[in-house]
Every structure is written in C-alpha cells, then in structure tokens.
C-alpha atoms as a PDB file:
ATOM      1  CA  UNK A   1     -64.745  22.800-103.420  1.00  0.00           C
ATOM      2  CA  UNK A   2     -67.363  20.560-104.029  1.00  0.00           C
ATOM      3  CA  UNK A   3     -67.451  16.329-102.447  1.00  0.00           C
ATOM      4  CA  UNK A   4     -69.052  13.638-103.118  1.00  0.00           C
ATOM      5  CA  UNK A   5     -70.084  11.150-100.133  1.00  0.00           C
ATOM      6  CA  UNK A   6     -67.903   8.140-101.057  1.00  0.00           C
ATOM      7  CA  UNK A   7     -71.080   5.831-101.705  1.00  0.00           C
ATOM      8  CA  UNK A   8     -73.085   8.560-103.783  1.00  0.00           C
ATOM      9  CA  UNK A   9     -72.884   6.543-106.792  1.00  0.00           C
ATOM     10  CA  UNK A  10     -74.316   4.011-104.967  1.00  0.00           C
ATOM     11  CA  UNK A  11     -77.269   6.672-104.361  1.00  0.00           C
ATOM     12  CA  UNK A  12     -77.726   7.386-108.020  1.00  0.00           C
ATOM     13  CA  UNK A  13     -77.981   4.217-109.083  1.00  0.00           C
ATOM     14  CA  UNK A  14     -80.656   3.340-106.986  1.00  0.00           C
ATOM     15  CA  UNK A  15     -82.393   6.731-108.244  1.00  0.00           C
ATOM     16  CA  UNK A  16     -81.566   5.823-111.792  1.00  0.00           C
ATOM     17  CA  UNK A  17     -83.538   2.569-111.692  1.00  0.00           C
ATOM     18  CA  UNK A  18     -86.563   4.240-109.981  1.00  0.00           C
ATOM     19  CA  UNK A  19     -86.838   6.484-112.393  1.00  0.00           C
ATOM     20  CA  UNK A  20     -86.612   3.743-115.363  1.00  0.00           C
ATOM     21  CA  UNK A  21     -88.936   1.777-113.345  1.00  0.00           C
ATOM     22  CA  UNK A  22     -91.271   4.386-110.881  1.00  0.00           C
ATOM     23  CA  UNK A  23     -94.073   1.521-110.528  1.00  0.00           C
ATOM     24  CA  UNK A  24     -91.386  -0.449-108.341  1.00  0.00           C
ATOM     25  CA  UNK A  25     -91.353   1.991-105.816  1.00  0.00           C
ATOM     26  CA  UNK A  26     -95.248   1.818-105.296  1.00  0.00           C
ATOM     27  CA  UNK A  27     -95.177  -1.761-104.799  1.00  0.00           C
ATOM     28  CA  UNK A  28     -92.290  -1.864-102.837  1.00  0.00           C
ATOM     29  CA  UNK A  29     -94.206   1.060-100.377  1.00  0.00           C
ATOM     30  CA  UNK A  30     -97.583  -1.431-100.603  1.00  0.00           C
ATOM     31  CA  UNK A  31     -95.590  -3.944 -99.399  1.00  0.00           C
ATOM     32  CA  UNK A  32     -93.677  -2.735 -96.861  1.00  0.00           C
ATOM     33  CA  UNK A  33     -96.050  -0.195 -95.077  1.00  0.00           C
ATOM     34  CA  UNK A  34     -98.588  -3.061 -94.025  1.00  0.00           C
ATOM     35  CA  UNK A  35     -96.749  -4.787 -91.664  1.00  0.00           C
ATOM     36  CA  UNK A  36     -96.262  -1.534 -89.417  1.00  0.00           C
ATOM     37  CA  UNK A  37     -99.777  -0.568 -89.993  1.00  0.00           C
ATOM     38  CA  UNK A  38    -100.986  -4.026 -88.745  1.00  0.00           C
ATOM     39  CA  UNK A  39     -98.127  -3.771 -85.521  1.00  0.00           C
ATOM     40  CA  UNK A  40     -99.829  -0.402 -84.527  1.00  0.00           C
ATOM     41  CA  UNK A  41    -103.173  -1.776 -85.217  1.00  0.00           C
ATOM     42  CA  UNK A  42    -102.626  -5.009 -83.010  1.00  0.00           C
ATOM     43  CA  UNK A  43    -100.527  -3.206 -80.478  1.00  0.00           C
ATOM     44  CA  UNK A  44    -101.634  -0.167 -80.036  1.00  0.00           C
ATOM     45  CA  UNK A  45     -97.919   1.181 -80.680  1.00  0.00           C
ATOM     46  CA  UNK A  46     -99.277   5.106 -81.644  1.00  0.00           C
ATOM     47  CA  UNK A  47     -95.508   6.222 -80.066  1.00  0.00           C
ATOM     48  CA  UNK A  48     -92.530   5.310 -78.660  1.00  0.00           C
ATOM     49  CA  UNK A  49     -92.894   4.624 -74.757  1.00  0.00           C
ATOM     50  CA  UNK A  50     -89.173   5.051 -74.303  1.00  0.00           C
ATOM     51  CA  UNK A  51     -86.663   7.572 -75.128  1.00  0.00           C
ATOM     52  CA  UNK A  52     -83.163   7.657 -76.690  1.00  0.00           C
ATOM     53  CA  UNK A  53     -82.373   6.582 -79.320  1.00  0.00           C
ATOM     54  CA  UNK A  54     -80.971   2.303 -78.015  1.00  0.00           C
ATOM     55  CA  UNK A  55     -84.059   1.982 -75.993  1.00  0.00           C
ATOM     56  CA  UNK A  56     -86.246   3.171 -79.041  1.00  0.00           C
ATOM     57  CA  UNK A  57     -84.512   0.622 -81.408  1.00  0.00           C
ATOM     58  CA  UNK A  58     -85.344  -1.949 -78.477  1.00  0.00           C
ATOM     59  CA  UNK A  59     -88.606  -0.993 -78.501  1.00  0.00           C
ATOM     60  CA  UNK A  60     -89.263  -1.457 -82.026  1.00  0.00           C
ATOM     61  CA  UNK A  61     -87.337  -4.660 -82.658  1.00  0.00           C
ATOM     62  CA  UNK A  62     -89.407  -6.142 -79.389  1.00  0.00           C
ATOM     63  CA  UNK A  63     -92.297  -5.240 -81.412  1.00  0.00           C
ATOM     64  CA  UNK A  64     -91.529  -6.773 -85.021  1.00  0.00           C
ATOM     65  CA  UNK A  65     -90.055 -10.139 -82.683  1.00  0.00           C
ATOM     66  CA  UNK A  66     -94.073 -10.245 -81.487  1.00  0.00           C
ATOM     67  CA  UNK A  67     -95.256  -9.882 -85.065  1.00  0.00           C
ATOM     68  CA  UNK A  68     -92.966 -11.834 -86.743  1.00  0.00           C
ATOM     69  CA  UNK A  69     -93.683 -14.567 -84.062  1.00  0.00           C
ATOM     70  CA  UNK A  70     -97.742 -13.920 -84.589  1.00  0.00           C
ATOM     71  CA  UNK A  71     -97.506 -14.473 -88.241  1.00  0.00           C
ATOM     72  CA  UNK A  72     -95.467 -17.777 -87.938  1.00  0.00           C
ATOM     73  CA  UNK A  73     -98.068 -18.805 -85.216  1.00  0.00           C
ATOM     74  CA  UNK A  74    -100.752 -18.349 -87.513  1.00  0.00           C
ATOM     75  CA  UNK A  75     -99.059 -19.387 -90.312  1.00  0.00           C
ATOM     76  CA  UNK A  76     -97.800 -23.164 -89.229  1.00  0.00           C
ATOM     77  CA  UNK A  77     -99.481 -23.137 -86.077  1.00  0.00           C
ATOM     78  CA  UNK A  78     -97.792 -22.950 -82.766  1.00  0.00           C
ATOM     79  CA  UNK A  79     -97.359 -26.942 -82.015  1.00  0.00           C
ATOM     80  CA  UNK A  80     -94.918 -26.507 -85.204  1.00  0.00           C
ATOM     81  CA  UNK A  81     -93.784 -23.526 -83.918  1.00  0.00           C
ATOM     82  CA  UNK A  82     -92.485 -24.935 -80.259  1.00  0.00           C
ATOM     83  CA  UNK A  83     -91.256 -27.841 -82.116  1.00  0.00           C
ATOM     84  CA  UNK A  84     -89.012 -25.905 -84.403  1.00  0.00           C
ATOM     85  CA  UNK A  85     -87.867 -23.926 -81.664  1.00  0.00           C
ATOM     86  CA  UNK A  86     -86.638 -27.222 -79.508  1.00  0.00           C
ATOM     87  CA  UNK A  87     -85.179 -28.798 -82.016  1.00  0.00           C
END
C-alpha cells in the first residue's frame, strides 16, 4: 500500500514551479542566506550555546530580535526608533 502525506500536492506544486522557473530559487537563496551570514558575522553565533530543541529556537529568535532591531536602528535611526516604540 502506498500514501500520500495529505499536503503532498502542496509539495509538488511548489516543485513544479521551480522547475518552470529554477532562477527563482537562486534569488530566493541570495536573498535569504545574507541575513544569517551577517548575524554570525556580527555575533559571533558559530553554534548554538544551548541545547534542546525550545532553548535553541530561543536562542535563535533572540538573535534575529537583535538584528532585526540593528537594521531598523540603522535604517530610521534610533530617536525614531524609541519614538515608535512609545507611542
């Protein structure tokens, strides 16, 4: 007996379209592999300090709250920033 996963056609269509289109997937990897390249750059983040799987998803969302708060900081400034952020 064979089965199907019950979102597998969800699966192929994704693979359908990066076939049709295998350029997207290059871009997409450009694009998304710089910000974690810059967070172990800035921070020094080579490995997980902590272990189990919670405290490892802690971890790493600590780390993307830092850069995502760097970029805005350098991006409208942090007097903008702390303004948003009280209002």
């Amino acid at each position: 007996r064979i089965t199907r996963w019950v979102y597998e056609h969800l699966l192929d269509a994704v693979q359908q379209r990066l076939d049709a289109n295998p350029e997207a997937m290059r871009q997409r990897r450009e694009t998304v592999e710089h910000p974690f390249g810059t967070m172990k750059a800035r921070m020094g983040a080579t490995h997980f300090l902590t272990k189990t799987l919670p405290k490892v998803a802690a971890e790493m969302a600590l780390s993307v709250l830092a850069y995502n708060l760097t970029r805005v900081m350098n991006i409208i400034g942090t007097k903008r920033l702390i303004a948003a952020i009280a209002a």
